[in-house]
N, C-alpha and C. Protein backbone atom coordinates (compact mmCIF):
# COMPACT_ATOMS: atom_id res chain seq x y z
N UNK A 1 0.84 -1.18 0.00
CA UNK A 1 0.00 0.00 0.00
C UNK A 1 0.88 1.24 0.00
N UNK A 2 0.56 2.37 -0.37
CA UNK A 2 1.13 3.47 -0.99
C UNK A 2 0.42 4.75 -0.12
N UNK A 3 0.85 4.45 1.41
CA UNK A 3 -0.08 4.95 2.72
C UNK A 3 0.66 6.76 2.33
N UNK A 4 1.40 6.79 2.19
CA UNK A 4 1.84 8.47 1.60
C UNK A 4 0.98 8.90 0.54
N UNK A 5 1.13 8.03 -0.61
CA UNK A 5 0.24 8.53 -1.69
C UNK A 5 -1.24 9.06 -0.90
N UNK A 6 -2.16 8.37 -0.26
CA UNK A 6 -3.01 8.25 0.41
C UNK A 6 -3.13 9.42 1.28
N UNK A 7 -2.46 9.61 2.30
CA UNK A 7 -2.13 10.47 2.97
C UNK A 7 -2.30 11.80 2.38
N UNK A 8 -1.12 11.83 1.60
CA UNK A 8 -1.07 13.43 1.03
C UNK A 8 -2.47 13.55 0.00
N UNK A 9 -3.38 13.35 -0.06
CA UNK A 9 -4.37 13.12 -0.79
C UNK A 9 -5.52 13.57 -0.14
N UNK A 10 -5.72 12.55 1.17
CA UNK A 10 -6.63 13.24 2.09
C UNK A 10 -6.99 14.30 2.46
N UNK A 11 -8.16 14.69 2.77
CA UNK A 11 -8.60 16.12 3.15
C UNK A 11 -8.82 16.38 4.62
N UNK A 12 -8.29 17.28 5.13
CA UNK A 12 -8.10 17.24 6.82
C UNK A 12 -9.06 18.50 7.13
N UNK A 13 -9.90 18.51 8.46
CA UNK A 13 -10.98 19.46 8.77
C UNK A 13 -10.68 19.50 9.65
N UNK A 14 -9.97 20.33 10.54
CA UNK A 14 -9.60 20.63 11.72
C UNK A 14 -10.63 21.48 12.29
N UNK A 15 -11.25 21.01 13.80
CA UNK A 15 -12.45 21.25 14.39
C UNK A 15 -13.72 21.36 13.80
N UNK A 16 -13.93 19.93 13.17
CA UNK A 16 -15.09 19.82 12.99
C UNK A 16 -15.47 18.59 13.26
N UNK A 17 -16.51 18.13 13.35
CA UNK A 17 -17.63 19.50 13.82
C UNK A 17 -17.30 20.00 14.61
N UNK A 18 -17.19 19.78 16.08
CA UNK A 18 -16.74 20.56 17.19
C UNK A 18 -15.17 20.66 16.98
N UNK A 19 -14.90 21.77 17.89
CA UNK A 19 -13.17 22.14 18.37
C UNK A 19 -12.89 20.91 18.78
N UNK A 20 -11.47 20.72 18.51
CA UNK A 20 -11.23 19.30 18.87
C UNK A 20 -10.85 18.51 18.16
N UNK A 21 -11.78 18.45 17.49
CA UNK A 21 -11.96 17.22 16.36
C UNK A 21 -11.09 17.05 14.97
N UNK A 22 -10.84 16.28 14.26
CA UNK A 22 -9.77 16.35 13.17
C UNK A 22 -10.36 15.39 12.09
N UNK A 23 -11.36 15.83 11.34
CA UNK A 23 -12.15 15.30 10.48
C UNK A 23 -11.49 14.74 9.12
N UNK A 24 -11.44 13.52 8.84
CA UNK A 24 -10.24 13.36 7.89
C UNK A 24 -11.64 13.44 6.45
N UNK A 25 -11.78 13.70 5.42
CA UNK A 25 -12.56 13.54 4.27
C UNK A 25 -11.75 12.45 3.45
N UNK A 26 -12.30 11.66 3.07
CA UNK A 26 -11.89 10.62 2.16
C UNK A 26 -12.50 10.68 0.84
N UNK A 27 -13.44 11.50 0.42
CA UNK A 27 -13.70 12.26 -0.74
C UNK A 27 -12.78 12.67 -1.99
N UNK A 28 -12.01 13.23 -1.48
CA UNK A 28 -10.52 14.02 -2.06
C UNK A 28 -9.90 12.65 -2.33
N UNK A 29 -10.12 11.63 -2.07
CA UNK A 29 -9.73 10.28 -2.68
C UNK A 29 -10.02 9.67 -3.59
N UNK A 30 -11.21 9.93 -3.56
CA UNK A 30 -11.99 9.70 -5.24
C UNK A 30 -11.99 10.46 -6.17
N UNK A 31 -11.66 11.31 -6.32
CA UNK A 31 -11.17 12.86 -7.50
C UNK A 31 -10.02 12.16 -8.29
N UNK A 32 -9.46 11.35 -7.56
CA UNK A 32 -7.66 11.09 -8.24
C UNK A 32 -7.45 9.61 -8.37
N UNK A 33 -7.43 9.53 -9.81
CA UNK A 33 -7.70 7.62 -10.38
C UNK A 33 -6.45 6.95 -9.52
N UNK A 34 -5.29 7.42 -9.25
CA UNK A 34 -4.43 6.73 -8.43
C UNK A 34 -4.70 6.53 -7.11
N UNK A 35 -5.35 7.45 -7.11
CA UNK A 35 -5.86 7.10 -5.35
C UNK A 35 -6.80 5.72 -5.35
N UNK A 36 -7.77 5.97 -6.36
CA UNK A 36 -8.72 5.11 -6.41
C UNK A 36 -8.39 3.87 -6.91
N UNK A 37 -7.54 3.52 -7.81
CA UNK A 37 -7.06 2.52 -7.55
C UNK A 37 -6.22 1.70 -6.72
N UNK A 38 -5.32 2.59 -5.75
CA UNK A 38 -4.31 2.36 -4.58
C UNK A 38 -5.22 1.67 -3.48
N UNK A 39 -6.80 2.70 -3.53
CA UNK A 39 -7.72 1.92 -2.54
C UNK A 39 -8.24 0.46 -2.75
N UNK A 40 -8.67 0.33 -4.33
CA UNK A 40 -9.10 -1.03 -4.45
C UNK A 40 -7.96 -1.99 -4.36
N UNK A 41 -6.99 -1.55 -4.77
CA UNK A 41 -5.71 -2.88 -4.28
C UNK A 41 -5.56 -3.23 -3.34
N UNK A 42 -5.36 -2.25 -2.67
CA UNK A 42 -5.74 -2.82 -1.11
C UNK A 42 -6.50 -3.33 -0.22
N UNK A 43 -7.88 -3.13 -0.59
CA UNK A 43 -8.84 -3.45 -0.32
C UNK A 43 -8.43 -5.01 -0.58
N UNK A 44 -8.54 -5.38 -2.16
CA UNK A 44 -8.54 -6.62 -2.48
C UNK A 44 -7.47 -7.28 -2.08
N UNK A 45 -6.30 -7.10 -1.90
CA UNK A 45 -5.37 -7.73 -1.08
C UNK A 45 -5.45 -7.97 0.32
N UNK A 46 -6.20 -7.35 1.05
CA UNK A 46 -6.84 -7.58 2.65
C UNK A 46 -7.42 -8.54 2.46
N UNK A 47 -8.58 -8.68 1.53
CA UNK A 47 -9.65 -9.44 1.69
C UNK A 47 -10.35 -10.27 0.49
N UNK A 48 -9.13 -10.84 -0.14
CA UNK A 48 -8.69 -11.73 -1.76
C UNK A 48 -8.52 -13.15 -0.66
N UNK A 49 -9.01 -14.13 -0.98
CA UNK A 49 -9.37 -15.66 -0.84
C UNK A 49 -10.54 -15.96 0.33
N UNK A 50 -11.06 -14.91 0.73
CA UNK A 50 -12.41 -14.69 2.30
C UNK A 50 -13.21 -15.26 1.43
N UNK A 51 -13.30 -15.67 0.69
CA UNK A 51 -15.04 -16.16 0.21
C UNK A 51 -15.91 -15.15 -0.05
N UNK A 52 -15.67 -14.06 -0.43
CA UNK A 52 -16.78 -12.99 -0.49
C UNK A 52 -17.55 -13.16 -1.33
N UNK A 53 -18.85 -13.51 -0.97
CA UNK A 53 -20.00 -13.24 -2.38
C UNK A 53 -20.54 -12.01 -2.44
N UNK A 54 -20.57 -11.10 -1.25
CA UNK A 54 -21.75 -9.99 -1.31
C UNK A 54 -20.76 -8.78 -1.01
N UNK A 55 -20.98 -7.34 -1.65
CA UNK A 55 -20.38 -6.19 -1.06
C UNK A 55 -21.28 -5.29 -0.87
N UNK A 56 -21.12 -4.76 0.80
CA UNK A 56 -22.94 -3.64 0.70
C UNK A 56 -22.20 -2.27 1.20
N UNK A 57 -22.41 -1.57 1.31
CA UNK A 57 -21.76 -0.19 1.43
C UNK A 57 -22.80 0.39 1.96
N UNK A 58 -23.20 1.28 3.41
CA UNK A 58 -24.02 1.64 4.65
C UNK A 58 -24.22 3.18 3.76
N UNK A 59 -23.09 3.93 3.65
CA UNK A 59 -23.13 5.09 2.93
C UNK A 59 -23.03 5.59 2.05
N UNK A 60 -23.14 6.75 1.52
CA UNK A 60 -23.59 6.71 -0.05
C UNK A 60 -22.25 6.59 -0.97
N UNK A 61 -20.85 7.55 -0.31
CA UNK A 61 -19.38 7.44 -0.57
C UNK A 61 -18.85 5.98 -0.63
N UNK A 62 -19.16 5.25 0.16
CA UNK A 62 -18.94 3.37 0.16
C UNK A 62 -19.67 2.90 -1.29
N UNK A 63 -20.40 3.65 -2.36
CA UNK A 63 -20.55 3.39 -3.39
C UNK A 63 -19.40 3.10 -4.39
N UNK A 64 -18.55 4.06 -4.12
CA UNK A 64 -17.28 3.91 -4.99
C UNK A 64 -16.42 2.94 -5.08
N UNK A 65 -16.20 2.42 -3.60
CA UNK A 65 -15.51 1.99 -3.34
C UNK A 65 -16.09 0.21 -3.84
N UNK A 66 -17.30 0.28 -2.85
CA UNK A 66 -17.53 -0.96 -4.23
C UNK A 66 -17.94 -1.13 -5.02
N UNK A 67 -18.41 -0.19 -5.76
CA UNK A 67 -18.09 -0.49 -7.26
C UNK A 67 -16.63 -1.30 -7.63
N UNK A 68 -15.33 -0.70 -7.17
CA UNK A 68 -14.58 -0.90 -7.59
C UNK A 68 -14.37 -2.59 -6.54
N UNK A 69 -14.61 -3.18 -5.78
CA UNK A 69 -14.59 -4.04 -5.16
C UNK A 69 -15.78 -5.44 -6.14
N UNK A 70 -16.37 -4.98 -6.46
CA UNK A 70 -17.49 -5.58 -7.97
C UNK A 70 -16.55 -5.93 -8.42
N UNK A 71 -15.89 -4.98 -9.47
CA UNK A 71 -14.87 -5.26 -10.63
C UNK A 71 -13.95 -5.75 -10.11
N UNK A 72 -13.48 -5.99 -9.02
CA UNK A 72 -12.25 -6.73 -8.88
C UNK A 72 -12.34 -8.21 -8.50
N UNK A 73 -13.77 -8.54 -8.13
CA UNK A 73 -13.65 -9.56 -7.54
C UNK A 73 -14.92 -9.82 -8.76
């Protein structure tokens, strides 16, 4: 994994919502095809021989991600 690539990519929200807080956006990850593919490799290398039949995604951004988790598997 290419945790720099990743990193410098991310979008950081410092105090939000409240003071305090350090809101990372993972948005700014999907704008940039290297990112987006750096994520599905990894993804699929975590979790490549589990038996997966099903991928469900809770939020609407977890769309992307499997989509690209579809196509790989």
């Amino acid at each position: 994994m290419n945790k720099e690539l990743l990193l410098a990519n991310l979008r950081s929200i410092p105090d939000f919502p409240i003071p305090g807080i350090l809101f990372r956006d993972v948005t700014t990850l999907f704008k940039n095809a290297e990112c987006l593919k750096e994520l599905a490799d990894t993804l699929y290398e975590m979790y490549k021989g589990k038996g997966i039949t099903k991928v469900v995604g809770i939020e609407s951004y977890h769309l992307f991600i499997n989509l690209n988790m579809v196509y790989i598997f």
